[in-house]
Protein backbone atom coordinates (compact mmCIF):
# COMPACT_ATOMS: atom_id res chain seq x y z
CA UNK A 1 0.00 0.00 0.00
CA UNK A 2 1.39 3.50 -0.95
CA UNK A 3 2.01 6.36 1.73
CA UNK A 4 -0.66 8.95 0.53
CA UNK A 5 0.22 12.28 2.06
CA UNK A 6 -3.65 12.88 1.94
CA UNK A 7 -7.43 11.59 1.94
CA UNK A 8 -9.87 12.61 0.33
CA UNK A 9 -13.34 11.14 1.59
CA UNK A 10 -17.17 10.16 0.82
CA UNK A 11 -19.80 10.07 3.40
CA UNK A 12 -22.87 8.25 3.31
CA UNK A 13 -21.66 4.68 2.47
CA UNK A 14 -17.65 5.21 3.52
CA UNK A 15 -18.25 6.76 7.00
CA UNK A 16 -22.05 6.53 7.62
CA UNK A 17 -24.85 4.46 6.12
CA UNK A 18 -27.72 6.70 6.61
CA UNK A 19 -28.15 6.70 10.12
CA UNK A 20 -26.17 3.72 10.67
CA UNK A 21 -22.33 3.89 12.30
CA UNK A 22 -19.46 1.89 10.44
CA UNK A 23 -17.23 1.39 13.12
CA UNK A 24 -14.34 0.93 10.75
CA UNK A 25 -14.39 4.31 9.56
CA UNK A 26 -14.41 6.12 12.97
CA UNK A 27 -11.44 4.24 13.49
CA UNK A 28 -9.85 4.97 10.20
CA UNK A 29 -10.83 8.65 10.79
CA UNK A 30 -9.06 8.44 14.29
CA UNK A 31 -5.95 7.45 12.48
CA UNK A 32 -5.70 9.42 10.34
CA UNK A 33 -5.56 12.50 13.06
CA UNK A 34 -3.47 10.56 15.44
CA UNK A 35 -1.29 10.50 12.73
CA UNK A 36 -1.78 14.11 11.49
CA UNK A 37 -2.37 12.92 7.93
CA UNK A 38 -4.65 15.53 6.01
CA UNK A 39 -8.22 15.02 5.29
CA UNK A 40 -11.48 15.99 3.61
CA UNK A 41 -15.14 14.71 3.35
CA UNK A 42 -15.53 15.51 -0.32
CA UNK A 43 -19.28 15.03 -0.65
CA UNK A 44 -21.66 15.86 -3.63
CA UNK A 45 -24.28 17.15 -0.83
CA UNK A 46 -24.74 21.04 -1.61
CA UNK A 47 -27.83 21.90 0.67
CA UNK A 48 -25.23 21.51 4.22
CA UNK A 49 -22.72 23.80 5.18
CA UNK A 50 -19.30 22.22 6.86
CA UNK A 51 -20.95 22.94 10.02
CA UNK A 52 -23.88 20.69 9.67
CA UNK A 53 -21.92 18.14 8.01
CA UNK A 54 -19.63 18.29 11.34
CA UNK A 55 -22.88 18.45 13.57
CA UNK A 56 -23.98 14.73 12.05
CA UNK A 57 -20.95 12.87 12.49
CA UNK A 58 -20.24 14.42 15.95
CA UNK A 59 -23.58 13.84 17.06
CA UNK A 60 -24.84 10.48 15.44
CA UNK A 61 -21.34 8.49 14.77
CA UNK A 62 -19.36 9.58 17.28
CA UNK A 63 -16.33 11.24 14.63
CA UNK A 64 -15.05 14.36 15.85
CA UNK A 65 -14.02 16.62 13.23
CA UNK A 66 -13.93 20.22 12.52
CA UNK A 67 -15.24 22.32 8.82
CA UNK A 68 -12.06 22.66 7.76
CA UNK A 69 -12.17 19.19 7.21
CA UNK A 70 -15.48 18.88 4.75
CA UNK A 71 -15.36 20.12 1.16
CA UNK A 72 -18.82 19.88 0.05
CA UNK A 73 -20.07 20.58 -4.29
CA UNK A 74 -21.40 23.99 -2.57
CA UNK A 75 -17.96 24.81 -2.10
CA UNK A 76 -16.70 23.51 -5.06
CA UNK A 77 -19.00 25.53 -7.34
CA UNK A 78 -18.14 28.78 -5.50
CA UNK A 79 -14.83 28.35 -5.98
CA UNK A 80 -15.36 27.41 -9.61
CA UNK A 81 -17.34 30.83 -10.40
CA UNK A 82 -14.74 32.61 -7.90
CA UNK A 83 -12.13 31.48 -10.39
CA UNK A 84 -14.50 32.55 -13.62
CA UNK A 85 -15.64 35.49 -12.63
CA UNK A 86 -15.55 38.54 -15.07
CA UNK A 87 -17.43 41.01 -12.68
CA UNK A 88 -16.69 42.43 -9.35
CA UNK A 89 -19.61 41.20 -7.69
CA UNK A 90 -21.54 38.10 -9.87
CA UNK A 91 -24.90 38.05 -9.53
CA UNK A 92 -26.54 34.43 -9.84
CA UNK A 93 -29.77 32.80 -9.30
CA UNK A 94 -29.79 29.92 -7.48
CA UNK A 95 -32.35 26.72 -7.30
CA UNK A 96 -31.28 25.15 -3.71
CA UNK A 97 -31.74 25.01 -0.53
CA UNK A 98 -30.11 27.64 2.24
CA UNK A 99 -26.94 25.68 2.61
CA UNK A 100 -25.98 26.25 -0.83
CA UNK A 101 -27.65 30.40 -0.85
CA UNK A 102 -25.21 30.68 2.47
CA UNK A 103 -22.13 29.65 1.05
CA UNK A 104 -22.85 31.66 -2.20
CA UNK A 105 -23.85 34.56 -0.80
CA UNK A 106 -21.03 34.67 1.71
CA UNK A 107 -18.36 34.97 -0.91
CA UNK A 108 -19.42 37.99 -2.25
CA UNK A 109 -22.21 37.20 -5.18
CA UNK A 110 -25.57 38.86 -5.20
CA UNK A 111 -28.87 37.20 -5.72
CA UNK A 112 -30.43 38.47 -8.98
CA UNK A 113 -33.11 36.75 -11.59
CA UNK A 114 -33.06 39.31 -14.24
CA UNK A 115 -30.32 38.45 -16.36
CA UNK A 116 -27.43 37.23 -13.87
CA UNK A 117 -24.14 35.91 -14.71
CA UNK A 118 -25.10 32.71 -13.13
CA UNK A 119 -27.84 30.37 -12.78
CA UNK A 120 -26.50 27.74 -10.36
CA UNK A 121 -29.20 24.15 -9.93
CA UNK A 122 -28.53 22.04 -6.94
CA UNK A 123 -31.08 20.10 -4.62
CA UNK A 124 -34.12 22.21 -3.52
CA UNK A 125 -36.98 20.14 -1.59
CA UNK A 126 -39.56 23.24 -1.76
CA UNK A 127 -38.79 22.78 -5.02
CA UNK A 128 -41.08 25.22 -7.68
CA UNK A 129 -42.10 25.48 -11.50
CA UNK A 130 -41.63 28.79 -10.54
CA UNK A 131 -38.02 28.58 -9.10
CA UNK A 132 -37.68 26.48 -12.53
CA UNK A 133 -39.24 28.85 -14.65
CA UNK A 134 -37.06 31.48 -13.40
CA UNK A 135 -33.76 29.30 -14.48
CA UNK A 136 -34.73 28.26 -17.49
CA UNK A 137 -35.07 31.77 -18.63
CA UNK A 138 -31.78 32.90 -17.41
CA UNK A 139 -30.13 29.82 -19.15
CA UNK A 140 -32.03 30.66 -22.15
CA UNK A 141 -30.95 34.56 -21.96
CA UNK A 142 -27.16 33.60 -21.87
CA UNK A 143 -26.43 33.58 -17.97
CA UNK A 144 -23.64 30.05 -17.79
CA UNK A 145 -25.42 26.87 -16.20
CA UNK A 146 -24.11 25.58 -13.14
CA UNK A 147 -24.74 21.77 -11.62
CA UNK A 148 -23.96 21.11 -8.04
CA UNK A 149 -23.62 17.77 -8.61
CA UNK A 150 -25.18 15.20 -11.09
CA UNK A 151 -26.53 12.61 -8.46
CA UNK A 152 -30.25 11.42 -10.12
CA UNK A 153 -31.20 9.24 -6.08
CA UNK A 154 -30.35 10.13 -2.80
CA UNK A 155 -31.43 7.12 -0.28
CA UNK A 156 -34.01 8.40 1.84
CA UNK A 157 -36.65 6.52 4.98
CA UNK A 158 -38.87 6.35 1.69
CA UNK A 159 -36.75 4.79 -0.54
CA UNK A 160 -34.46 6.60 -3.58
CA UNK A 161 -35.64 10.25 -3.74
CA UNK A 162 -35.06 12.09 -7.30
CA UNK A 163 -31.08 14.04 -6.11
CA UNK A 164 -29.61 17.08 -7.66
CA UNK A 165 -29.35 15.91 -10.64
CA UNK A 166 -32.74 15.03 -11.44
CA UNK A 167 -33.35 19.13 -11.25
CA UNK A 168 -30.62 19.77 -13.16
CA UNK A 169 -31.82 17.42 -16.15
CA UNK A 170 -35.34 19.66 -16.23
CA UNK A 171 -33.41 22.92 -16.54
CA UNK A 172 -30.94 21.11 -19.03
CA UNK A 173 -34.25 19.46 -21.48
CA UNK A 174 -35.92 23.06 -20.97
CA UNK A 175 -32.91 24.67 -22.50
CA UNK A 176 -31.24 22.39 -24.66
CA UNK A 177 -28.46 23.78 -22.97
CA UNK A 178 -25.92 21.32 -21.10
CA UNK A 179 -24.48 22.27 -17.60
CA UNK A 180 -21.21 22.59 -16.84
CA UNK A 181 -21.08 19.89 -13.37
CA UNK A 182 -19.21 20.00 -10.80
CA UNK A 183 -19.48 17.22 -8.09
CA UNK A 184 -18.48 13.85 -8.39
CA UNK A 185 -18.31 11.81 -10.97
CA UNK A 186 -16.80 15.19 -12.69
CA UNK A 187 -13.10 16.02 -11.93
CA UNK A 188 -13.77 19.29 -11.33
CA UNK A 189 -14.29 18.76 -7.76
CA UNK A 190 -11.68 16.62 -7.29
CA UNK A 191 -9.67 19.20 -8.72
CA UNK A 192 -10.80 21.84 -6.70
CA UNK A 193 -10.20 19.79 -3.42
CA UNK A 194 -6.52 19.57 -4.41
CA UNK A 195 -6.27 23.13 -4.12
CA UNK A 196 -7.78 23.88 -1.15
CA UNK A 197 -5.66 20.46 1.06
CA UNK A 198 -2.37 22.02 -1.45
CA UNK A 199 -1.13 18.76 -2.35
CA UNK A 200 -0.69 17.10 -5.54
CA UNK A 201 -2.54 14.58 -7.71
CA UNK A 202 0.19 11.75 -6.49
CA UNK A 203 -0.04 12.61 -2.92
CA UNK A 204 -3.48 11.86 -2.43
CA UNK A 205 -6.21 8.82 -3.15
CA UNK A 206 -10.11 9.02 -2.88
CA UNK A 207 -12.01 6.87 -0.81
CA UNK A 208 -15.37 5.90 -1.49
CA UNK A 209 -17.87 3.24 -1.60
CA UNK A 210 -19.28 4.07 -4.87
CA UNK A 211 -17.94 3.60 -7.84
CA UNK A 212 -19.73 5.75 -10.47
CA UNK A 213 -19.20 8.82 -8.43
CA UNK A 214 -16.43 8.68 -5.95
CA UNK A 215 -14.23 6.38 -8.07
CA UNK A 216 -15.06 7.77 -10.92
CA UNK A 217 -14.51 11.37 -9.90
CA UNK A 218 -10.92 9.88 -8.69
CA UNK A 219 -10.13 8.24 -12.05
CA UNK A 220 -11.32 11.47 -14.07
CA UNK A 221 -8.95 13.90 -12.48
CA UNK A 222 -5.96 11.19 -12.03
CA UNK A 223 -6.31 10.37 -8.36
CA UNK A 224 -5.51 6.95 -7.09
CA UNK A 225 -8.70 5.75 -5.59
CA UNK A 226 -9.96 3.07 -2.79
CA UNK A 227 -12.86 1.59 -2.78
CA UNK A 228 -14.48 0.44 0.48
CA UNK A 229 -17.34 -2.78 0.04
CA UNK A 230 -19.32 -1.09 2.93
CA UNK A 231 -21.62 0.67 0.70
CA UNK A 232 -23.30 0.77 -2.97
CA UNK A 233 -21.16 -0.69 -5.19
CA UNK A 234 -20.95 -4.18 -5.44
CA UNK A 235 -17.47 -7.12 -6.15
CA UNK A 236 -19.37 -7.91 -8.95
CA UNK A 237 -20.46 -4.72 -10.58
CA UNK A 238 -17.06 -3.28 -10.46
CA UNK A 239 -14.87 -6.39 -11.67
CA UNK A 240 -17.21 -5.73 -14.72
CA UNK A 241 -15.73 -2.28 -15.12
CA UNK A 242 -13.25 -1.59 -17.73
CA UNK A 243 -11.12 0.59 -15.52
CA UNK A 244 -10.86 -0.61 -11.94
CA UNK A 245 -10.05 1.08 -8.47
CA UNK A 246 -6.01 1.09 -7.39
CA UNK A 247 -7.29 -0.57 -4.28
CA UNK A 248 -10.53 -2.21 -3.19
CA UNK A 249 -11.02 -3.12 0.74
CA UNK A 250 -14.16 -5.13 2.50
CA UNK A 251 -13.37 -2.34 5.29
CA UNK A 252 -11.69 0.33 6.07
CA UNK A 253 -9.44 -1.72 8.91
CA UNK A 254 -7.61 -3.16 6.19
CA UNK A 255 -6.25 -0.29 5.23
CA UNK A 256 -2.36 0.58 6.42
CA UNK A 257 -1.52 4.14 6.90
């Protein structure tokens, strides 16, 4: 097993599975600080801020962490429009819920549906053919179309809720116009998370327990990956895969720092 001089890490399915603990991973988590070894949650969830995300495991899995430590698509897609920016202050409308408005807004954009620079889709659950409405026309006026993350489920008490993604598509058919994405499978966020833990491609390898997101968003940007059996994906779905994880695990004890 290589020395990785960081982690990058899913949640629900890696560390949590729902509202069930995997013992392994508070262990593995515990490691990893005792050993001072950089981390981050990278997680396609948009509609939490760090501190929520810190709240959960703290509260219901017993993982002590702090925000620093969670880099959620949110975060990812500010930092992309931070970095495309051709105004001072971008406006944007946004289709999501107040996690992802807080994190917007707090880095200096300003809400506007007439014509912003940005129309940015993510998971909304008072969801609107209004709040649509008012995207599609901004898309269609020439404002650049943002997806949080593409994820068409989330696993909810109910069963598998439409995700993210499942908005996105409507604005996307509406248009004609394709978004540019930014959570996992898409590199971008990967990429992104490089940036803000400042190490390198080689340094680092993402752990996750699916594999058409969080090994796929690994393989896309050139990030070793590991794949934990603790969660979605399945020994026999991925040995049919034409490009396989650098490492696959039944649990996250196995692995050696």
């Amino acid at each position: 097993m290589k020395q990785y001089k960081g982690y990058f890490i899913d949640l629900d399915g890696t560390v949590y599975a729902g509202k069930k603990k995997i013992p392994a991973a508070k262990r593995f988590i515990e490691r990893l600080q005792e050993k001072k070894i950089p981390f981050l949650f990278v997680t396609n969830n948009s509609t939490q801020l760090p501190r929520d995300v810190v709240k959960n495991l703290s509260e219901n899995h017993d993982i002590h962490v702090k925000p620093e430590n969670v880099y959620t698509s949110g975060m990812a897609t500010v930092d992309f429009m931070k970095a495309d920016k051709k105004t001072e202050q971008p406006s944007v409308y946004i289709v999501g819920e107040i996690g992802l408005k807080q994190v917007i807004l707090a880095n200096g954009f300003r809400l506007e549906a007439d014509h912003p620079d940005y129309v940015v889709v993510g998971l909304d659950s008072d969801l609107t053919y209004e709040k649509l409405s008012e995207a599609v026309l901004a898309v269609r006026s020439g404002s650049r179309f943002i997806g949080t993350n593409p994820d068409t489920n989330i696993p909810k008490e109910r069963g598998m809720m439409p995700g993210a993604g499942s908005v996105v598509k409507f604005v996307e058919y509406a248009t004609q116009q394709e978004p540019i994405m930014i959570g996992k499978p898409k590199a971008r966020i990967i990429e992104s998370a490089l940036q803000k833990i400042g190490l390198k491609k080689d340094d680092v390898v993402m752990v996750g327990d699916n594999y058409n997101t969080d090994i796929k968003a690994g393989i896309n940007a050139g990030v070793d990956t590991l794949l934990v059996y603790t969660g979605l994906s399945t020994k026999s779905q991925v040995a049919a895969e034409k490009v396989l994880p650098t490492y696959q695990i039944d649990t996250l004890d196995e692995w050696r720092l």
